[in-house]
Every structure is written in structure tokens, then in C-alpha cells.
Protein backbone atom coordinates (compact mmCIF):
# COMPACT_ATOMS: atom_id res chain seq x y z
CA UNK A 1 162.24 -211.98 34.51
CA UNK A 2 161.38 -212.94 30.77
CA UNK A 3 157.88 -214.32 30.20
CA UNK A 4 159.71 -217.37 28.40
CA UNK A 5 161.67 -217.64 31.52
CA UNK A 6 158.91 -217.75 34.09
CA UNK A 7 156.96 -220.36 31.86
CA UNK A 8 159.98 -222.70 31.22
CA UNK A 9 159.66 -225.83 33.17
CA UNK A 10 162.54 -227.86 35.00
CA UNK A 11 162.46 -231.42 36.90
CA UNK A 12 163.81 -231.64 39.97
CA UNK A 13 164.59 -234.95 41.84
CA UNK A 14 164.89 -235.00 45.49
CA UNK A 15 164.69 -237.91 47.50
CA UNK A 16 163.02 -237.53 51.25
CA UNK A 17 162.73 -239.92 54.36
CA UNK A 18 158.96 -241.36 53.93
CA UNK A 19 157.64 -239.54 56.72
CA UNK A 20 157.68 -236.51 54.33
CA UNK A 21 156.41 -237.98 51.15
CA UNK A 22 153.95 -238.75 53.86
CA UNK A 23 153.42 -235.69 54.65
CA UNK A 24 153.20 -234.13 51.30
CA UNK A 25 150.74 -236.72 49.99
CA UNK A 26 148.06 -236.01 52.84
CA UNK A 27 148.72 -232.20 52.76
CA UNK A 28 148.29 -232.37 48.93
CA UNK A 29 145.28 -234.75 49.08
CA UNK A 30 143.44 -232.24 51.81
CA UNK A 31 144.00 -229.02 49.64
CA UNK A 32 142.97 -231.12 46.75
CA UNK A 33 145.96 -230.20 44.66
CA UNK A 34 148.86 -232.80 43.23
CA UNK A 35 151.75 -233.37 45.09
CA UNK A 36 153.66 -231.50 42.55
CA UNK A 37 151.81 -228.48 42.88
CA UNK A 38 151.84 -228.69 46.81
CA UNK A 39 155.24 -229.30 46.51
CA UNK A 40 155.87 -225.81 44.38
CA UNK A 41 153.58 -223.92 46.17
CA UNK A 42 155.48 -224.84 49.55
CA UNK A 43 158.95 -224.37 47.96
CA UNK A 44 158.30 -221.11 46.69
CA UNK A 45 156.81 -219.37 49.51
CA UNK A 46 159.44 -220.70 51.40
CA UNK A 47 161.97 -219.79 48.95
CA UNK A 48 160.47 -215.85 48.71
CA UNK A 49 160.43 -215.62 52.80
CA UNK A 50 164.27 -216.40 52.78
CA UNK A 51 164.97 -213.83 50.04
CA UNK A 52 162.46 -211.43 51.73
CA UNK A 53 163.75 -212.06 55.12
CA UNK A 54 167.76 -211.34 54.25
CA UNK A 55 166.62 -208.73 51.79
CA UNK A 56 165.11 -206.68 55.67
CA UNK A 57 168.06 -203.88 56.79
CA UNK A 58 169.53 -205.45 60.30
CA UNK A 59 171.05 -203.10 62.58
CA UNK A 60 172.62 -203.78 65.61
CA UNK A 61 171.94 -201.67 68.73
CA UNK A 62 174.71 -199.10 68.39
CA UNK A 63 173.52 -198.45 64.44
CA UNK A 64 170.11 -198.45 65.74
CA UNK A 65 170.71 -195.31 68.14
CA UNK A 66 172.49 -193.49 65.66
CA UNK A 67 170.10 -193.30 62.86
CA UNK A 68 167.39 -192.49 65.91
CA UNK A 69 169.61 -189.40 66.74
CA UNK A 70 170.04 -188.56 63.16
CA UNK A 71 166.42 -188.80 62.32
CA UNK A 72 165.31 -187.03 65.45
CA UNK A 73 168.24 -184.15 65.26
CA UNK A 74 166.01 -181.06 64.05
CA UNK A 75 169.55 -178.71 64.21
CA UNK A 76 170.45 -180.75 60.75
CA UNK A 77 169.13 -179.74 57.42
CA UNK A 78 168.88 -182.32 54.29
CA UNK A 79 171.85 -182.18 52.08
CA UNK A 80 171.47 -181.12 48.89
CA UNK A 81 171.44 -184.30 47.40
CA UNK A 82 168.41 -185.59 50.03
CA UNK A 83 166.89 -182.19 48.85
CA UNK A 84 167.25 -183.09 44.90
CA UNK A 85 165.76 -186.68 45.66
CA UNK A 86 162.39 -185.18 47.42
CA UNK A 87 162.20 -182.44 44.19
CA UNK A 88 162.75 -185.57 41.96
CA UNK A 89 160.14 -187.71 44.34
CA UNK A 90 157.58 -185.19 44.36
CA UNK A 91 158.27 -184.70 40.20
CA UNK A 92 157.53 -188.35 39.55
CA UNK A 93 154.32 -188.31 42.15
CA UNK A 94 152.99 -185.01 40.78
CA UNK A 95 152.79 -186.94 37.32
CA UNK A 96 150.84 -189.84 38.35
């Protein structure tokens, strides 16, 4: 993301039932911030645990055996493409 684009502003109107500009007006006032910044701050770290949370690999039960037993198997070898990626890995780590 640009710096221009993380600095550029927008409004956004909402409208809420009063119980939650309620809420947002003592939670502001008792972290001493304005209610737009409470506002953003809440948004965005809700925001960033969606995108975190659907961003986590799911496997179901069946998917989660198999990649046990593959992990596990010590009769396999890595292919030679798992073998290039540690080389390439170990490359990029060496030069740190």
C-alpha cells in the first residue's frame, strides 16, 4: 500500500440504534480518545481479525490425517522441487 494511500482520508456515515452511539461515547470518553478515533481503532482491529482469521488454512478431519501421514512418512524423500526451495531458503538466510 502507497504512503499517499494509507494517509488519504474518507468519511463514512453510518447510522446506529442509540444504545451504540452510547456505547461508543463512554468507551471513547474512558480511553480518553474521540469517538472517531475509538471508532477506527475498533473497526480496524476488527476488520484485520476477519482477514486474519479466513486468511488461517482449514482442514477438515480427513485432510487433517493425510498431511499427518505425509509429514510423519520417513520412507518418502523431498521432491526435487521441495529440495530446490530449502537450497534457495537456506541461500536467502545464509545472506542475512
Amino acid at each position: 500500500m502507497s504512503q499517499q494511500t494509507q494517509n488519504e482520508t474518507v468519511r463514512i456515515d453510518v447510522r446506529v440504534p442509540l444504545h451504540i452511539k452510547e456505547l461508543l461515547v463512554q468507551a471513547a470518553a474512558l480511553e480518553g480518545r474521540s469517538q472517531s478515533d475509538f471508532l477506527v481503532a475498533a473497526v480496524s482491529e476488527a476488520a484485520r481479525k476477519v482477514i486474519d482469521g479466513h486468511a488461517v488454512i482449514r482442514l477438515c478431519v480427513a485432510d487433517q490425517q493425510t498431511l499427518a501421514a505425509a509429514l510423519t512418512d520417513a520412507t518418502r524423500s523431498p521432491s526435487v522441487r521441495l529440495q530446490k526451495a530449502a537450497r534457495d531458503h537456506a541461500a536467502v538466510r545464509s545472506d542475512l
